[in-house]
Protein backbone atom coordinates (compact mmCIF):
# COMPACT_ATOMS: atom_id res chain seq x y z
CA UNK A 1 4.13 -67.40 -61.89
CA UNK A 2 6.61 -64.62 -61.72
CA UNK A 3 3.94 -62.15 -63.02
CA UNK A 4 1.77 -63.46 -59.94
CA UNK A 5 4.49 -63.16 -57.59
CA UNK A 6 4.79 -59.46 -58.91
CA UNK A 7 1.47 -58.43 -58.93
CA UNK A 8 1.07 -60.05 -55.48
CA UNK A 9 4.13 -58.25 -54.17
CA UNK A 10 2.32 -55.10 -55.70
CA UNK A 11 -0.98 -55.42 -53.94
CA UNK A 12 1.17 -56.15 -50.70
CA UNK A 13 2.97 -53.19 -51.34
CA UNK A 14 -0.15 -51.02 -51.78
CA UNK A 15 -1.87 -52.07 -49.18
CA UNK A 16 1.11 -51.50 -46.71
CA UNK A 17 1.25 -48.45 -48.43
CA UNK A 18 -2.50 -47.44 -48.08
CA UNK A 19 -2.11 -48.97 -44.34
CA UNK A 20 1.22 -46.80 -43.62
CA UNK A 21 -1.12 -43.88 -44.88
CA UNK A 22 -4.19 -44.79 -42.95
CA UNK A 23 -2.00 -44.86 -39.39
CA UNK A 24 -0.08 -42.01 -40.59
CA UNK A 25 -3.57 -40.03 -41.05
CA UNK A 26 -4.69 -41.44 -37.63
CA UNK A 27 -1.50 -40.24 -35.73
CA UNK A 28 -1.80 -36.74 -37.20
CA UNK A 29 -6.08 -36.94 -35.96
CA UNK A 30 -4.41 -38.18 -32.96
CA UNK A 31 -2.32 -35.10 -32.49
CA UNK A 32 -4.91 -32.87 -33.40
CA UNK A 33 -7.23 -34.54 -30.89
CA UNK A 34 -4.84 -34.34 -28.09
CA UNK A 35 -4.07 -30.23 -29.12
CA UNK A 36 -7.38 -29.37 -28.94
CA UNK A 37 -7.94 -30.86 -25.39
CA UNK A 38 -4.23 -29.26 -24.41
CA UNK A 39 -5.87 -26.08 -25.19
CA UNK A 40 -9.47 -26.41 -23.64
CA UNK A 41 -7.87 -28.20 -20.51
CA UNK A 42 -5.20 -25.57 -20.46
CA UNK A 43 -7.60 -22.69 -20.55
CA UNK A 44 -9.40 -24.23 -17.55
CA UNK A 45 -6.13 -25.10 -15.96
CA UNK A 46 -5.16 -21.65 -16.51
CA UNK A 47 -8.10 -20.28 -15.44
CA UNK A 48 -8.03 -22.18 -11.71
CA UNK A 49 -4.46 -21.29 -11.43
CA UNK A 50 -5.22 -17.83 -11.59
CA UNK A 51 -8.32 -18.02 -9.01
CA UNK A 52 -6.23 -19.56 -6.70
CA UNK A 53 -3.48 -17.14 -7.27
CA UNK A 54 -5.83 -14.25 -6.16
CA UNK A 55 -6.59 -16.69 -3.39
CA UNK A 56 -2.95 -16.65 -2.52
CA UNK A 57 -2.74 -13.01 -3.11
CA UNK A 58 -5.41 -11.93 -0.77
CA UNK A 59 -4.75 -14.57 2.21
CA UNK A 60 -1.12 -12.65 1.79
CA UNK A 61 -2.60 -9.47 1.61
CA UNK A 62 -4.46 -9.55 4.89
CA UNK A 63 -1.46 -11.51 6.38
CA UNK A 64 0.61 -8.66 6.07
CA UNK A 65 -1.87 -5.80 7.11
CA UNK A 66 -2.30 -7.94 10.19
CA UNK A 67 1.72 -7.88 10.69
CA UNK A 68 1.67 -4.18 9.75
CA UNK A 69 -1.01 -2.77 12.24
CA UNK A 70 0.77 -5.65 15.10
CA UNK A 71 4.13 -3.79 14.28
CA UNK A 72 2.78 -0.43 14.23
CA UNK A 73 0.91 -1.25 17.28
CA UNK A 74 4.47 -2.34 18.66
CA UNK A 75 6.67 0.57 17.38
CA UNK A 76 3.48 3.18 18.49
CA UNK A 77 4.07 1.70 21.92
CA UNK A 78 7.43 1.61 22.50
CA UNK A 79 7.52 5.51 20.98
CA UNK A 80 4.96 6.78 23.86
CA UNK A 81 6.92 4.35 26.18
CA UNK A 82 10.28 6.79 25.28
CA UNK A 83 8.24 9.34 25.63
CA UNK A 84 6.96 9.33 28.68
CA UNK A 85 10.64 8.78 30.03
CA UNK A 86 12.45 11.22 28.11
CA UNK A 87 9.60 13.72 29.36
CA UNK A 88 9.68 12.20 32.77
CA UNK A 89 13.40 12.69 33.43
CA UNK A 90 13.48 16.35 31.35
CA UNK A 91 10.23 17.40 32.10
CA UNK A 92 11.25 19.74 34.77
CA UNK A 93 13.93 21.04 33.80
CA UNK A 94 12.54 22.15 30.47
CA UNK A 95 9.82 24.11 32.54
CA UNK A 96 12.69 25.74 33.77
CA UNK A 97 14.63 26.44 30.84
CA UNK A 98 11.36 27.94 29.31
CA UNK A 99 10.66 30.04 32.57
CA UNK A 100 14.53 31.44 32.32
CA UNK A 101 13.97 32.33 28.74
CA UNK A 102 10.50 33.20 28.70
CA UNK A 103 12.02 36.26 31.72
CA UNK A 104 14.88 37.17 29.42
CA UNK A 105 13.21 37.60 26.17
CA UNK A 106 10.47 39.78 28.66
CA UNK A 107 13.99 41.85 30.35
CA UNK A 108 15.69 42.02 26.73
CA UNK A 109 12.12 43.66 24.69
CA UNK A 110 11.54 45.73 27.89
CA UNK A 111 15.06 47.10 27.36
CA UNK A 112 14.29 47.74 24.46
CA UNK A 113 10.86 49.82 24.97
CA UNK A 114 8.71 47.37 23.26
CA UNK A 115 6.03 46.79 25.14
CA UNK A 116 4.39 43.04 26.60
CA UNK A 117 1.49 41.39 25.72
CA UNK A 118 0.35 42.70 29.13
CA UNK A 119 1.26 46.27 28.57
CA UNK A 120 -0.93 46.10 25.09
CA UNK A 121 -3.80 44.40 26.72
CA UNK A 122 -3.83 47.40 29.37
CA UNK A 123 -3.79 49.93 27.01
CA UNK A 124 -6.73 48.29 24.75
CA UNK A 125 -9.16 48.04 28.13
CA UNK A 126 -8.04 51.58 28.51
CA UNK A 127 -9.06 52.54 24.93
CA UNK A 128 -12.34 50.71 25.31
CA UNK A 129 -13.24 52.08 28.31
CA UNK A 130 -12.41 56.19 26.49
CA UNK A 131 -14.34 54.47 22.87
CA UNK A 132 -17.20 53.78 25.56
CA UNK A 133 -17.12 57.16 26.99
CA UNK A 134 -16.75 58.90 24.16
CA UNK A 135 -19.85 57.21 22.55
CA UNK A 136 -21.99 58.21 25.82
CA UNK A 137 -20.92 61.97 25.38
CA UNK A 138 -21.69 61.96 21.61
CA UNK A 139 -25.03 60.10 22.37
CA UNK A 140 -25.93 63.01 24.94
C-alpha cells in the first residue's frame, strides 16, 4: 500500500509537473502572441500618429502665415500711417532745407570756379553746334 501511495504521489507529481510545464509554455506563447500584436499595432499606431502630426503641423503652419501676413499687413500700415505724418508735418520744411543747401553748395563750387551742371550743358550745345559746323565745312 505504501508503494501505491508512492507511485500515486509520483504520477500526481508528474502530472502537476507536466501541467506546471504545459501553462508555463502557454504563458510564454501568450507573451509572444501579445509582442507580436504590440509591434504590428504599434507600427500602425505609430504610423497614424505621425499622419496626424503632419496634420497638426500643417493646420499650424498656415495658422501662422495667416497671423504673419495679418501682422505684416498691420505693422505695413501703421509704418505708411507714420509716414505720411512725419512727411506731412516736415514736408515743407525739408523742401526748404534742400532749397537753402542746394543754393549754397551752387555759391560755394561757383566760388570756387567749378562750373554747374548748367554751365557744362551750355558749353556741350555749344560744342555740338562748332562739331556740326565743322563737319559741314569739311563736307564742302
Amino acid at each position: 500500500m505504501a508503494k501505491a501511495t508512492a507511485k500515486k504521489v509520483e504520477e500526481t507529481t508528474a502530472s502537476v509537473a507536466g501541467d506546471i510545464k504545459n501553462y508555463a509554455h502557454q504563458i510564454w506563447l501568450a507573451g509572444l502572441g501579445a509582442y507580436a500584436k504590440a509591434g504590428k499595432e504599434g507600427a500602425d499606431y505609430f504610423k497614424k500618429l505621425v499622419s496626424e502630426g503632419e496634420a497638426l503641423e500643417k493646420q499650424g503652419k498656415e495658422l501662422v502665415a495667416t497671423q504673419v501676413e495679418s501682422a505684416t499687413t498691420l505693422v505695413n500700415s501703421k509704418v505708411e500711417s507714420i509716414k505720411d505724418r512725419i512727411q506731412a508735418r516736415t514736408g515743407g520744411s525739408l523742401n526748404k532745407v534742400e532749397e537753402v543747401f542746394d543754393d549754397r553748395v551752387a555759391s560755394a563750387l561757383s566760388r570756387l570756379g567749378i562750373p554747374s551742371k548748367k554751365d557744362i550743358d551750355q558749353l556741350s550745345a555749344k560744342l555740338d553746334d562748332l562739331s556740326a559746323a565743322l563737319k559741314s565745312i569739311d563736307s564742302k
